[in-house]
N, C-alpha and C. Protein backbone atom coordinates (compact mmCIF):
# COMPACT_ATOMS: atom_id res chain seq x y z
N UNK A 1 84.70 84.51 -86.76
CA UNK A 1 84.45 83.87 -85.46
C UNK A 1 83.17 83.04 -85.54
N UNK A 2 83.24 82.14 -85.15
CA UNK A 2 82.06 80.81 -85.20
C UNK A 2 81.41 81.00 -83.85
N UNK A 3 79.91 81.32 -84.20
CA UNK A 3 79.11 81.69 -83.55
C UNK A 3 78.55 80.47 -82.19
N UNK A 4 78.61 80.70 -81.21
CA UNK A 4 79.16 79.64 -80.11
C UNK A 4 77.69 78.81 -79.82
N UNK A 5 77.36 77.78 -79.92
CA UNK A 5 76.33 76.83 -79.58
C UNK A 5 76.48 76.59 -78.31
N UNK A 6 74.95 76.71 -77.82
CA UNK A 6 74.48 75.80 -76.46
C UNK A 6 73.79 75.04 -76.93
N UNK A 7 73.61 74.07 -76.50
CA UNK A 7 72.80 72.48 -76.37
C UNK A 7 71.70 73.36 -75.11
N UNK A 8 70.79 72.75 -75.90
CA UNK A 8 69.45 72.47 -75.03
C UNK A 8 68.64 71.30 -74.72
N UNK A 9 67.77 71.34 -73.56
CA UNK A 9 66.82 70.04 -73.42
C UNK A 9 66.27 69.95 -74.51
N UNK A 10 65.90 68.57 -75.10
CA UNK A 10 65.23 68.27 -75.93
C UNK A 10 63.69 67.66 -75.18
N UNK A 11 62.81 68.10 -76.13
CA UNK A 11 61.56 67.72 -75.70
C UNK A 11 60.43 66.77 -76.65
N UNK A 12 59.68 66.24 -76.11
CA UNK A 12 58.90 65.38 -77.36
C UNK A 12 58.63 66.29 -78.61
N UNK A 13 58.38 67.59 -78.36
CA UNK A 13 58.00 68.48 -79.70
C UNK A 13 59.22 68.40 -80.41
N UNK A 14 60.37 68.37 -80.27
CA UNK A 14 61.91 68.15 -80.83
C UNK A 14 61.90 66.55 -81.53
N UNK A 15 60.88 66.17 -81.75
CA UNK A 15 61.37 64.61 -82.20
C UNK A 15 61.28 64.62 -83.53
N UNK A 16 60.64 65.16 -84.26
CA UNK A 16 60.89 65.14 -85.58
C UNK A 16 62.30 65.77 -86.46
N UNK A 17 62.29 66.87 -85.57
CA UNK A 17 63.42 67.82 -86.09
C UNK A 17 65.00 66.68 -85.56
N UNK A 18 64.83 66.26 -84.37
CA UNK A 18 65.84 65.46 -83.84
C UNK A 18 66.16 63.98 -84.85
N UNK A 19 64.83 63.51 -85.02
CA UNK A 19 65.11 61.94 -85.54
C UNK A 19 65.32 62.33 -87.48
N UNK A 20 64.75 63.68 -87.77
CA UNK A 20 65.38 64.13 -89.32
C UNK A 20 67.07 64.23 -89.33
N UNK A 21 68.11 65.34 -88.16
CA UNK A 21 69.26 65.06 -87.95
C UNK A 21 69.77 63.85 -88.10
N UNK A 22 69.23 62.79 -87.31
CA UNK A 22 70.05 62.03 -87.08
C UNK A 22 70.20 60.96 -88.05
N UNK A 23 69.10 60.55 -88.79
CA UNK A 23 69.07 60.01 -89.90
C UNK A 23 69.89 60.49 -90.89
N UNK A 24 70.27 62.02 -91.30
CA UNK A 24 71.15 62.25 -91.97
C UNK A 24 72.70 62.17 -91.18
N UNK A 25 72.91 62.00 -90.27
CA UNK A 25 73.84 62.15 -89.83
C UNK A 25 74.41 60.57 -89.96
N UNK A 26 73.68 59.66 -89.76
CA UNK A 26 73.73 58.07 -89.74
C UNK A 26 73.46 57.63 -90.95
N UNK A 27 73.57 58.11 -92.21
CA UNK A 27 73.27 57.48 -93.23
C UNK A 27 74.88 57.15 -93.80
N UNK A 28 75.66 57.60 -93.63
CA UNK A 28 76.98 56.86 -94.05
C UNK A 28 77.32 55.68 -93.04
N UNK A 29 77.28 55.54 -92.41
CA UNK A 29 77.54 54.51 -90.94
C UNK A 29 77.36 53.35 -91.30
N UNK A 30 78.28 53.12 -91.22
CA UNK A 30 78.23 51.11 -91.63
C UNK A 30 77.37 50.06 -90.72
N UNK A 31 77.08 50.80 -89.53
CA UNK A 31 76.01 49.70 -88.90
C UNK A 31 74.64 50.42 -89.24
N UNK A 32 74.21 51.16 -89.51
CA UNK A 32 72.58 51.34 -90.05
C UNK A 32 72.74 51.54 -91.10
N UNK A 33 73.56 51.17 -91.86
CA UNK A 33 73.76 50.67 -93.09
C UNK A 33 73.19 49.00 -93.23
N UNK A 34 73.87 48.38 -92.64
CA UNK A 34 73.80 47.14 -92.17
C UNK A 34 72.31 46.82 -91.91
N UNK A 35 71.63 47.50 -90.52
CA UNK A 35 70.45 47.60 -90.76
C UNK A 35 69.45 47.93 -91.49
N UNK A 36 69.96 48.88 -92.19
CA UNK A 36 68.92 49.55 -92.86
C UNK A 36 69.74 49.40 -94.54
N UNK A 37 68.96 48.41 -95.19
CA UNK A 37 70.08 48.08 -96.66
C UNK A 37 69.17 48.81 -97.63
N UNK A 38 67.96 49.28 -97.62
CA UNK A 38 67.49 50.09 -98.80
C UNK A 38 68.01 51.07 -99.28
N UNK A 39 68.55 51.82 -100.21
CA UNK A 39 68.85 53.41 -100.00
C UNK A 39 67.62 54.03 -100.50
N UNK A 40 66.54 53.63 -101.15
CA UNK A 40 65.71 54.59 -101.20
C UNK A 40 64.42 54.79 -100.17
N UNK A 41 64.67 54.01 -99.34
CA UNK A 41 63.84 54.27 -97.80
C UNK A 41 65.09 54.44 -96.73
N UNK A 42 65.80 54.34 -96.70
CA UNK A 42 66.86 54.46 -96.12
C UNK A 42 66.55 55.60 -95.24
N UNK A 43 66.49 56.85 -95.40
CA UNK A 43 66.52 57.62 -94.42
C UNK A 43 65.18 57.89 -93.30
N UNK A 44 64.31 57.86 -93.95
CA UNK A 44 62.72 57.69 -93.76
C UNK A 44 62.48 56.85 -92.62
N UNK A 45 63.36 55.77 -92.83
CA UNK A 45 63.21 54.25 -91.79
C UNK A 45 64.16 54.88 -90.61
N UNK A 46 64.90 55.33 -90.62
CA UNK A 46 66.00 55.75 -89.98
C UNK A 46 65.46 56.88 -88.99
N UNK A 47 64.85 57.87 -89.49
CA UNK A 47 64.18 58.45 -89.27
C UNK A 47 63.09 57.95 -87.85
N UNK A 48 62.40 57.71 -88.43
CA UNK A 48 61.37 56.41 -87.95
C UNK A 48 62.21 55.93 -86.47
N UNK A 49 62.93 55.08 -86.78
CA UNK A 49 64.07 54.51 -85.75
C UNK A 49 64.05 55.59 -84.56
N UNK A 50 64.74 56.40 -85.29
CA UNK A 50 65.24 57.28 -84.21
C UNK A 50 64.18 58.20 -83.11
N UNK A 51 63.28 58.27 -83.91
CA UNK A 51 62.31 58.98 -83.41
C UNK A 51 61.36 58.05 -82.24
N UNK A 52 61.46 56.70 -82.51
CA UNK A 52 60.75 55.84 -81.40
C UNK A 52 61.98 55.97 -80.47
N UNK A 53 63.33 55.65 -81.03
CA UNK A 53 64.42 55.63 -79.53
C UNK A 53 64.19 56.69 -78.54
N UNK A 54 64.12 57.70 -79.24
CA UNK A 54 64.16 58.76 -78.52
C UNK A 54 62.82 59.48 -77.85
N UNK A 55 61.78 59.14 -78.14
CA UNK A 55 60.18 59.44 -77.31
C UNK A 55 60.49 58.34 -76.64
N UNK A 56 60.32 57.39 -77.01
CA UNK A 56 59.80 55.79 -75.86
C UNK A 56 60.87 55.81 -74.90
N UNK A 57 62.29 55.86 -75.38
CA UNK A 57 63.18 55.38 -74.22
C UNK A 57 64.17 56.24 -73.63
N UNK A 58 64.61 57.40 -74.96
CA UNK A 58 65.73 58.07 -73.92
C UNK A 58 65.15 59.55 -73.24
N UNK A 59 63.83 59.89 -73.69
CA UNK A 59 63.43 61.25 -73.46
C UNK A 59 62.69 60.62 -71.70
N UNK A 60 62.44 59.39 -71.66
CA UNK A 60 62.14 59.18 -70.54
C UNK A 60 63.06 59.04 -69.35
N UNK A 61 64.55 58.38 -69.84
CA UNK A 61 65.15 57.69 -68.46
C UNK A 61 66.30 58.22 -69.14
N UNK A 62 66.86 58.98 -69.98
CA UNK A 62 67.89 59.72 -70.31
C UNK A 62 67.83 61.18 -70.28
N UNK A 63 69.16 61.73 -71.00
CA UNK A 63 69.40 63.03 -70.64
C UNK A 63 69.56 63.37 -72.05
N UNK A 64 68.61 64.04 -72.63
CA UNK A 64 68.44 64.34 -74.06
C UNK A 64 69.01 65.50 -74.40
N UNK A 65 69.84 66.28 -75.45
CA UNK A 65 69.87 67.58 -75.97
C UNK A 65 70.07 67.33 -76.87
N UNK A 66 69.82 68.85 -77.75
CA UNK A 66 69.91 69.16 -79.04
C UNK A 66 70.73 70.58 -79.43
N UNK A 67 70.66 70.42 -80.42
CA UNK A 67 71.12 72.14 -81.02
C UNK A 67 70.20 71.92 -82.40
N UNK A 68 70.53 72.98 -83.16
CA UNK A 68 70.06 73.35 -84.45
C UNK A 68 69.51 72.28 -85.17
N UNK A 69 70.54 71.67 -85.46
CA UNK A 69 70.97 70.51 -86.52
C UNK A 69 71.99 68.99 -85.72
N UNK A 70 71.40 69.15 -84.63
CA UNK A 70 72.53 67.74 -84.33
C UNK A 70 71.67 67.19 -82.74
N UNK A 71 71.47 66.02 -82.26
CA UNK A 71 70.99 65.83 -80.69
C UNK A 71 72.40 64.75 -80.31
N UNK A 72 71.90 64.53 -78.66
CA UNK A 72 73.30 63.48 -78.38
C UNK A 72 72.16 62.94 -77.51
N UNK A 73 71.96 61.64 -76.74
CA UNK A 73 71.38 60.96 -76.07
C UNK A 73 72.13 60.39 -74.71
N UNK A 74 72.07 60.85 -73.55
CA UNK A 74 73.20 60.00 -73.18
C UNK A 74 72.29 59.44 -71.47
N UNK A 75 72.75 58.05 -70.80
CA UNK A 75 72.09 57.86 -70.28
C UNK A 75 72.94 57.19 -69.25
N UNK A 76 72.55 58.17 -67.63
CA UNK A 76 73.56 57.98 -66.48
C UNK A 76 72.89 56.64 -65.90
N UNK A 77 73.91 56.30 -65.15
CA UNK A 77 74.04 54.52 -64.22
C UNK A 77 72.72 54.64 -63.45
N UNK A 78 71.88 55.71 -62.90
CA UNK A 78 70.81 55.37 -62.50
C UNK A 78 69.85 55.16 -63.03
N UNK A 79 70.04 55.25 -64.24
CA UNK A 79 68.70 55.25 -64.83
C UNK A 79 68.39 53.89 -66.36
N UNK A 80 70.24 53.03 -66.07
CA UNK A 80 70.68 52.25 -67.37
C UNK A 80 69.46 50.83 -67.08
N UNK A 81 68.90 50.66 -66.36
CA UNK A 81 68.29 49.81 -65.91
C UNK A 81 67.16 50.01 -66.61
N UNK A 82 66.66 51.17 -66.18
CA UNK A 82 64.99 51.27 -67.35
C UNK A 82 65.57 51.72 -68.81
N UNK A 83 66.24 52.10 -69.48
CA UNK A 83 66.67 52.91 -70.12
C UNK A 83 66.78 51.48 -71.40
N UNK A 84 65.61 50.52 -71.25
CA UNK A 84 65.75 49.72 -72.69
C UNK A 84 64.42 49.57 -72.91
N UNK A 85 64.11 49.16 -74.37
CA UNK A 85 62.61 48.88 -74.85
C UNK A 85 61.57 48.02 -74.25
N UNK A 86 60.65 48.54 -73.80
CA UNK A 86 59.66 48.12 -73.33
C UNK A 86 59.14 47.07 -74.53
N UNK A 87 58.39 46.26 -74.64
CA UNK A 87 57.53 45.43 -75.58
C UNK A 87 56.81 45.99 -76.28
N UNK A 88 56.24 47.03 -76.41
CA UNK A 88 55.51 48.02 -77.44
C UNK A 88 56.85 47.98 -78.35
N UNK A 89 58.12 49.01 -77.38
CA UNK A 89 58.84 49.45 -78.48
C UNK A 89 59.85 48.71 -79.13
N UNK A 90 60.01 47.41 -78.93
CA UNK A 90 60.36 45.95 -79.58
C UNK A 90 59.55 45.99 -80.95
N UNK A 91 58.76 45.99 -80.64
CA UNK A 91 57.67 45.88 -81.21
C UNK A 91 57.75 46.99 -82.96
N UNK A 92 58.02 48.21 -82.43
CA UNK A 92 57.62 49.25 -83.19
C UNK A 92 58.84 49.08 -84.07
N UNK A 93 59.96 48.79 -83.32
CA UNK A 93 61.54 48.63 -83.29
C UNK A 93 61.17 47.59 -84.61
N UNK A 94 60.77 46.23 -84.30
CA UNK A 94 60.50 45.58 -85.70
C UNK A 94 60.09 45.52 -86.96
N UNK A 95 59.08 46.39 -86.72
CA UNK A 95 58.02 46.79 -87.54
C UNK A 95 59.25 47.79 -89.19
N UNK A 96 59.97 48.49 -88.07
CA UNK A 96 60.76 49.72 -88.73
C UNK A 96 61.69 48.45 -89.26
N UNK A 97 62.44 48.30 -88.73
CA UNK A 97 63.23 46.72 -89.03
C UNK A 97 63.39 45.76 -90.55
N UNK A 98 62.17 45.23 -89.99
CA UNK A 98 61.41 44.09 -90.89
C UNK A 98 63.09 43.51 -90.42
N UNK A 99 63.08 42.45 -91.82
CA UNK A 99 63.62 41.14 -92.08
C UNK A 99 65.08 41.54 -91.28
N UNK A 100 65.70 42.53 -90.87
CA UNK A 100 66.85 42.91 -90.19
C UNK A 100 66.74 43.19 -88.44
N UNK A 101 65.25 42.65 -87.94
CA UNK A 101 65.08 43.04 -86.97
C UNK A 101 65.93 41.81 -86.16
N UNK A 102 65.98 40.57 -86.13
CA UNK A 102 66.93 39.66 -85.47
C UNK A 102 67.88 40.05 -85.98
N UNK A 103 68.82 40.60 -86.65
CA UNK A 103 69.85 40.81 -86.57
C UNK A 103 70.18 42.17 -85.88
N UNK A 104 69.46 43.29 -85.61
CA UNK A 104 69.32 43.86 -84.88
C UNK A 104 69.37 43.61 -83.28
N UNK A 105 68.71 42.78 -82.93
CA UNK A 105 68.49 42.05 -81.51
C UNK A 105 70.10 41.64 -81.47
N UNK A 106 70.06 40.64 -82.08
CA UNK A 106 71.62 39.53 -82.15
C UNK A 106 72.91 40.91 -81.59
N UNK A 107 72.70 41.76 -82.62
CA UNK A 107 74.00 43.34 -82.51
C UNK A 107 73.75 43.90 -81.10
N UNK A 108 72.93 43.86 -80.80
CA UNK A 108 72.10 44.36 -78.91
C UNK A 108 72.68 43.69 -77.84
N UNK A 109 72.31 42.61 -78.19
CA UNK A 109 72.93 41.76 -76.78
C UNK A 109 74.56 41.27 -77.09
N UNK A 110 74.64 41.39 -78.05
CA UNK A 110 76.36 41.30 -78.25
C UNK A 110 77.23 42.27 -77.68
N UNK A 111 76.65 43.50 -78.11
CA UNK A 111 77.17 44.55 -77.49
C UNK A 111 77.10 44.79 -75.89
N UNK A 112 75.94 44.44 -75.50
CA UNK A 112 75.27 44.57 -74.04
C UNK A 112 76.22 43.64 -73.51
N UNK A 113 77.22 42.20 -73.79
CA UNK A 113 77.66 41.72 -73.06
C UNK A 113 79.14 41.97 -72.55
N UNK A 114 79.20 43.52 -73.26
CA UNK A 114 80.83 44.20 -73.18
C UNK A 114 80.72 45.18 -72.72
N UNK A 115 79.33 45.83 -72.00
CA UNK A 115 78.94 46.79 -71.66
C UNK A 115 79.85 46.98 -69.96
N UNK A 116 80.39 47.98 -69.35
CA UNK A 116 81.57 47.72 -68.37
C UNK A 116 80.17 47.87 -66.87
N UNK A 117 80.84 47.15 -66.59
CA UNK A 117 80.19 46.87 -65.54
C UNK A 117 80.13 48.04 -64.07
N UNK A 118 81.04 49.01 -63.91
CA UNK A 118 80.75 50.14 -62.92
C UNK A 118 80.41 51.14 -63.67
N UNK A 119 79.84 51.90 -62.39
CA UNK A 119 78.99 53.01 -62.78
C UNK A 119 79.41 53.57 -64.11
N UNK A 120 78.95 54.55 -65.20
CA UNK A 120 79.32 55.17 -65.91
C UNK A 120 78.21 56.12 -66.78
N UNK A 121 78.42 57.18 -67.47
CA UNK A 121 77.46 57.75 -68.11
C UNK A 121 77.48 57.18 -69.19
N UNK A 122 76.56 56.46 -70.39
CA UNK A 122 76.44 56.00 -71.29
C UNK A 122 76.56 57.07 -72.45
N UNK A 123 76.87 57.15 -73.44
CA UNK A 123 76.48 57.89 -74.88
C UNK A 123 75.87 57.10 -75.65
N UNK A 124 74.72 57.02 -75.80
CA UNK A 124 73.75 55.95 -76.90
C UNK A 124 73.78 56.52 -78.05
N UNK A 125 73.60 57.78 -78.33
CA UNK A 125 73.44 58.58 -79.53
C UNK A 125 74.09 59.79 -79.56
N UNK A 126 74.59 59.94 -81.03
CA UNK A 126 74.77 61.78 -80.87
C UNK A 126 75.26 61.71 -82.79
N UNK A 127 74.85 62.84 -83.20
CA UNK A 127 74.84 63.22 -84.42
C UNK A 127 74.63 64.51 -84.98
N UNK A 128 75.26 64.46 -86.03
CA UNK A 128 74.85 65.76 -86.58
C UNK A 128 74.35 65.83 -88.56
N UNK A 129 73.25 66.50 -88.46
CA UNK A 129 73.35 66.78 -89.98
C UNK A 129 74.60 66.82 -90.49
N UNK A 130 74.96 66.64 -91.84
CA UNK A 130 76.31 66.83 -92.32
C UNK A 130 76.37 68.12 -92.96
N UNK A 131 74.88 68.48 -93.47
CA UNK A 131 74.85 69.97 -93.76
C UNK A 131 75.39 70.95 -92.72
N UNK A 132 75.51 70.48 -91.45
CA UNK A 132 75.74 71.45 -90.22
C UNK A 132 77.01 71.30 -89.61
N UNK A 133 77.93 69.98 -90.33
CA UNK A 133 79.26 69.92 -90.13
C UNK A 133 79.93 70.90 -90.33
N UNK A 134 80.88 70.83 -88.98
CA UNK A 134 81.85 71.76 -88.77
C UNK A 134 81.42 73.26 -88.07
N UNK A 135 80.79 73.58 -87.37
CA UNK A 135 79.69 74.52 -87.22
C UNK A 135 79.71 74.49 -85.42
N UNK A 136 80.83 72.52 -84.84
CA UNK A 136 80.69 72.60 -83.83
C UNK A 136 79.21 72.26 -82.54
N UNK A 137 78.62 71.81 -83.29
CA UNK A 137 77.38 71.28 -82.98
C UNK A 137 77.30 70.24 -82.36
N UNK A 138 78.03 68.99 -83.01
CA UNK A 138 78.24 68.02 -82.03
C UNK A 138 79.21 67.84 -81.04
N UNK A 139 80.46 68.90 -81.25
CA UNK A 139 81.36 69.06 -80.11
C UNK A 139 80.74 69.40 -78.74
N UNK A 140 79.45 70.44 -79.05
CA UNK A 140 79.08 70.79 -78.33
C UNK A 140 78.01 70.16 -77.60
N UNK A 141 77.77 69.26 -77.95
CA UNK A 141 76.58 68.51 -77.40
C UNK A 141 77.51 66.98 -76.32
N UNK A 142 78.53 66.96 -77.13
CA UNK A 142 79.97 66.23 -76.42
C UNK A 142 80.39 67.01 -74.98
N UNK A 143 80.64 68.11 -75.12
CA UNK A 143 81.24 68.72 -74.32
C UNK A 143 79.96 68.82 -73.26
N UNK A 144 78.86 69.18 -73.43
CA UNK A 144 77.89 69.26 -72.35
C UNK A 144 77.22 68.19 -71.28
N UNK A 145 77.26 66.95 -72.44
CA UNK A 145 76.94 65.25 -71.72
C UNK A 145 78.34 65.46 -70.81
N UNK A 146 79.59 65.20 -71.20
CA UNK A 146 80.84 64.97 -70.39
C UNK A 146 81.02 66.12 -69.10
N UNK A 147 80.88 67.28 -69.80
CA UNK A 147 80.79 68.54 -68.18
C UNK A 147 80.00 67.51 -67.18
N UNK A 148 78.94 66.93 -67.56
CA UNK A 148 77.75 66.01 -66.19
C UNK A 148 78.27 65.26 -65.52
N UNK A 149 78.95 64.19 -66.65
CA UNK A 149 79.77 63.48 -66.12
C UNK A 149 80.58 63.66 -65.00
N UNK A 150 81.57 64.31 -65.78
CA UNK A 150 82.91 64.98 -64.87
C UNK A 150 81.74 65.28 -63.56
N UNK A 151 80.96 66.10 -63.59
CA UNK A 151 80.40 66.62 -62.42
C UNK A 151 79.99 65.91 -61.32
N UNK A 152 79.49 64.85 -61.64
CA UNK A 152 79.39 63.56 -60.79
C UNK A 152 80.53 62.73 -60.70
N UNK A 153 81.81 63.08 -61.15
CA UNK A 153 82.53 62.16 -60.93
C UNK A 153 82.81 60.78 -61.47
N UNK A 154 82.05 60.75 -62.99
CA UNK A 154 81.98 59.36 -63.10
C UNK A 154 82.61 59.20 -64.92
N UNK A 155 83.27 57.93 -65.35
CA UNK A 155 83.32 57.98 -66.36
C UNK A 155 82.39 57.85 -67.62
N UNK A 156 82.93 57.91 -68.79
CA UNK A 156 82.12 57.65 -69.83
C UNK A 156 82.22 56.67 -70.65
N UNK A 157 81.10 56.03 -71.44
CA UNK A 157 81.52 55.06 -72.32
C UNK A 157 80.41 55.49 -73.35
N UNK A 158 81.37 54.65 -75.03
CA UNK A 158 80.47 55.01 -75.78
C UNK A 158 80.98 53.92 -77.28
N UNK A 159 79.86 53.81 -77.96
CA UNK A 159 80.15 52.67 -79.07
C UNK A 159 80.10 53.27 -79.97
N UNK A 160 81.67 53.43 -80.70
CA UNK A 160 81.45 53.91 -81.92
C UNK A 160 81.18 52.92 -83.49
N UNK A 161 80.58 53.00 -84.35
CA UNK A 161 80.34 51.94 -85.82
C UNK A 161 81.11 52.52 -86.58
N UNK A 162 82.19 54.05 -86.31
CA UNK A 162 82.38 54.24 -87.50
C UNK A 162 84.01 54.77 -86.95
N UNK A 163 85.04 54.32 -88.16
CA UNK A 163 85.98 54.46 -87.89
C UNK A 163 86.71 55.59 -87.38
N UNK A 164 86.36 56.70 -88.63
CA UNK A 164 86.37 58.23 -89.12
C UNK A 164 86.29 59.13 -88.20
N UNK A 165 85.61 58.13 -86.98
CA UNK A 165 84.50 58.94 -85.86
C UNK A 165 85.96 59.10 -84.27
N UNK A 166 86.27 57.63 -84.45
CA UNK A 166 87.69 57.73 -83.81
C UNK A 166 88.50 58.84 -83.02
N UNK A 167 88.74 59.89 -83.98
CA UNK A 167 89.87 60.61 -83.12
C UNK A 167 89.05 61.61 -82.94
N UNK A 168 88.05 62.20 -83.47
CA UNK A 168 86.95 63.12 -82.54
C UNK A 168 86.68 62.31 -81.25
N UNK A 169 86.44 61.78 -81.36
CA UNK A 169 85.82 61.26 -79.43
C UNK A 169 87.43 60.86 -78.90
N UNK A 170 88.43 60.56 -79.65
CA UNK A 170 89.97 60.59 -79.13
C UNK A 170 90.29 62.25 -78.32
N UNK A 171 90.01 63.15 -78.90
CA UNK A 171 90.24 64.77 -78.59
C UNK A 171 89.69 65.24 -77.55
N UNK A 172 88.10 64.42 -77.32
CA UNK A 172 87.59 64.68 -76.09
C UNK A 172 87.92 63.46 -74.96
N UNK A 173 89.07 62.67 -75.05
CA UNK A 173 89.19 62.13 -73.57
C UNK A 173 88.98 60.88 -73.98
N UNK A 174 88.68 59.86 -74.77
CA UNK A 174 87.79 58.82 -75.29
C UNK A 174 89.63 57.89 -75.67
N UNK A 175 89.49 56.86 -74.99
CA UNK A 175 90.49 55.71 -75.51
C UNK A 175 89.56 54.78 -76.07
N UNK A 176 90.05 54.09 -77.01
CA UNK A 176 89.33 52.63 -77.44
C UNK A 176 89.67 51.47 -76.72
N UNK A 177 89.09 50.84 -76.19
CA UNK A 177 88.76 49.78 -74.99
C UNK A 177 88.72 48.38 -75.26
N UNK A 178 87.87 48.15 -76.51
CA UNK A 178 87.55 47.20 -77.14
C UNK A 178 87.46 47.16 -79.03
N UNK A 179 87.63 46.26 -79.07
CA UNK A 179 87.12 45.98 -80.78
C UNK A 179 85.86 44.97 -80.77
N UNK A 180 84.59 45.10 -81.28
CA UNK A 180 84.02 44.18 -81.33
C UNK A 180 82.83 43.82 -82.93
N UNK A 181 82.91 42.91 -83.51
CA UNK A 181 82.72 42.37 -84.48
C UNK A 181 81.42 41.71 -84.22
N UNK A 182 80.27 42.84 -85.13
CA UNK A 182 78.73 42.25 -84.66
C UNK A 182 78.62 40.48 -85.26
N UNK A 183 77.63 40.03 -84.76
CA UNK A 183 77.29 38.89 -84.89
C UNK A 183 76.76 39.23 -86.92
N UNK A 184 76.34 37.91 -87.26
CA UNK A 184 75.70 37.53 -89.07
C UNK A 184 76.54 38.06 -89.85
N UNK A 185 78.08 38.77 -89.81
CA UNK A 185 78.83 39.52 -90.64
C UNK A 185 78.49 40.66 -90.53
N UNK A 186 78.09 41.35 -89.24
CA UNK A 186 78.33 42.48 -89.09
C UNK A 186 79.23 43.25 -88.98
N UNK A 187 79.26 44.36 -89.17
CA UNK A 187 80.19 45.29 -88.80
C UNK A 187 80.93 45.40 -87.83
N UNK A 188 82.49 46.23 -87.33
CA UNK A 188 83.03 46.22 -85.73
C UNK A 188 82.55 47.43 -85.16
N UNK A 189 82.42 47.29 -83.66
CA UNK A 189 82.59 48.70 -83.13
C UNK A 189 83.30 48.31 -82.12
N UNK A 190 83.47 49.90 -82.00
CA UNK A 190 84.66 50.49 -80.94
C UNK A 190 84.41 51.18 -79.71
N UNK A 191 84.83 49.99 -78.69
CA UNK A 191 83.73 50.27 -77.60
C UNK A 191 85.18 51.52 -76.87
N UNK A 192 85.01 52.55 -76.59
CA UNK A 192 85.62 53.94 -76.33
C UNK A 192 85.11 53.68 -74.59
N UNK A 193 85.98 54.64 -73.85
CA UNK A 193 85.81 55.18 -72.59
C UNK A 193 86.86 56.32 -72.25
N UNK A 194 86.55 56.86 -71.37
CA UNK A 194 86.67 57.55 -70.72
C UNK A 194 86.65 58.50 -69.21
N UNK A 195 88.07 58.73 -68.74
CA UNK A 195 87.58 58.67 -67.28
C UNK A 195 87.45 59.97 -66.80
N UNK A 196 86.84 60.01 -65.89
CA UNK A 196 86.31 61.69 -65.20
C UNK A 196 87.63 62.45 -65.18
N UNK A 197 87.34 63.73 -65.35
CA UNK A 197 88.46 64.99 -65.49
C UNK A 197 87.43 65.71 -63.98
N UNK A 198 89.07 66.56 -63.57
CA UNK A 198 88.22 67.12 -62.18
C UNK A 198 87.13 68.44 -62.59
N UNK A 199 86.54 68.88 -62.34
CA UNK A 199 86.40 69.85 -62.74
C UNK A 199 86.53 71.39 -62.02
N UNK A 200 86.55 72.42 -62.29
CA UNK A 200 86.84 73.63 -61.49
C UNK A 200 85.82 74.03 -60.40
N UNK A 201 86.24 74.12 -59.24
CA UNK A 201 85.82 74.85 -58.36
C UNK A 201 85.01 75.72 -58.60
């Protein structure tokens, strides 16, 4: 019997342990691949990345959790408005970047212009170590963003980069919506949604 995970708040003290996950979890992924073309800084930078997303922008105006080995980021319609980089973290965002940082930007607002226009809970992030695959970690961090959802009544959307990734977010409720093909020969993603389930009394 597989020992049952809760997701918890994540907190700024969680950012190292969070942005180490996720870097391993995102190192096969064809879009921070894309971004990130070194493999021997590769994770480090990634790292890096994740750890500014998640102090500067989603631990503020999002709804953060974690488990062991995996976090999910997800960020409701009231809050999608602040919920982007301030000019510091443009900034920091480049720095980590370098020479891939406009193409970074370019993949942002491409995406941002397919972004659905009524309310919805966002999924910006979610990952898991691969050491911790299968263990249910990120189901569970799935299942806890969407319970909110559902709870408010509202749907979900979410961009997937990776194909593989598909019929897991298919199992939890997730149709594919869109195909979209980043700008400079980027990669596609798969813009997914999903609509509120009632939930129990």
């Amino acid at each position: 019997m597989p020992i049952p995970v809760t997701p918890k708040t994540a907190t700024l003290d969680d950012a190292p342990v969070i942005s180490r996950a996720l870097a391993r979890a995102f190192d096969d992924d064809p879009m921070m691949r894309w971004f990130f073309t070194e493999d021997a800084s590769r994770e480090a930078s990634m790292a890096r990345y994740f750890s500014t997303l998640f102090s500067r922008m989603y631990l503020q105006h999002g709804v953060c959790e974690r488990t062991d080995a995996a976090a999910a980021f997800w960020v409701p319609p009231e809050a999608q408005a602040k919920a982007v980089p301030d000019a510091e973290t443009v900034q920091e965002l480049q720095d980590i970047l370098g020479d891939r940082a406009e193409l970074f930007r370019d993949a942002l607002e491409a995406a941002g212009k397919h972004t659905p226009q009524e309310p919805h809970w966002y999924l910006a992030v979610i990952g898991a170590d691969p050491a911790a695959r299968g263990q249910g970690q990120g189901a569970a961090l799935l299942r806890s963003g969407l319970a909110q959802a559902d709870a408010a009544g509202l749907p979900a959307y979410l961009e997937s980069s990776k194909e593989s990734n598909l019929p897991f977010y298919e199992h939890f409720g997730f149709t594919v919506r869109e195909e979209l093909t980043l700008p400079g020969g980027g990669p596609v993603l798969w813009a997914m949604w999903r609509e509120p389930r009632p939930t129990a009394a």
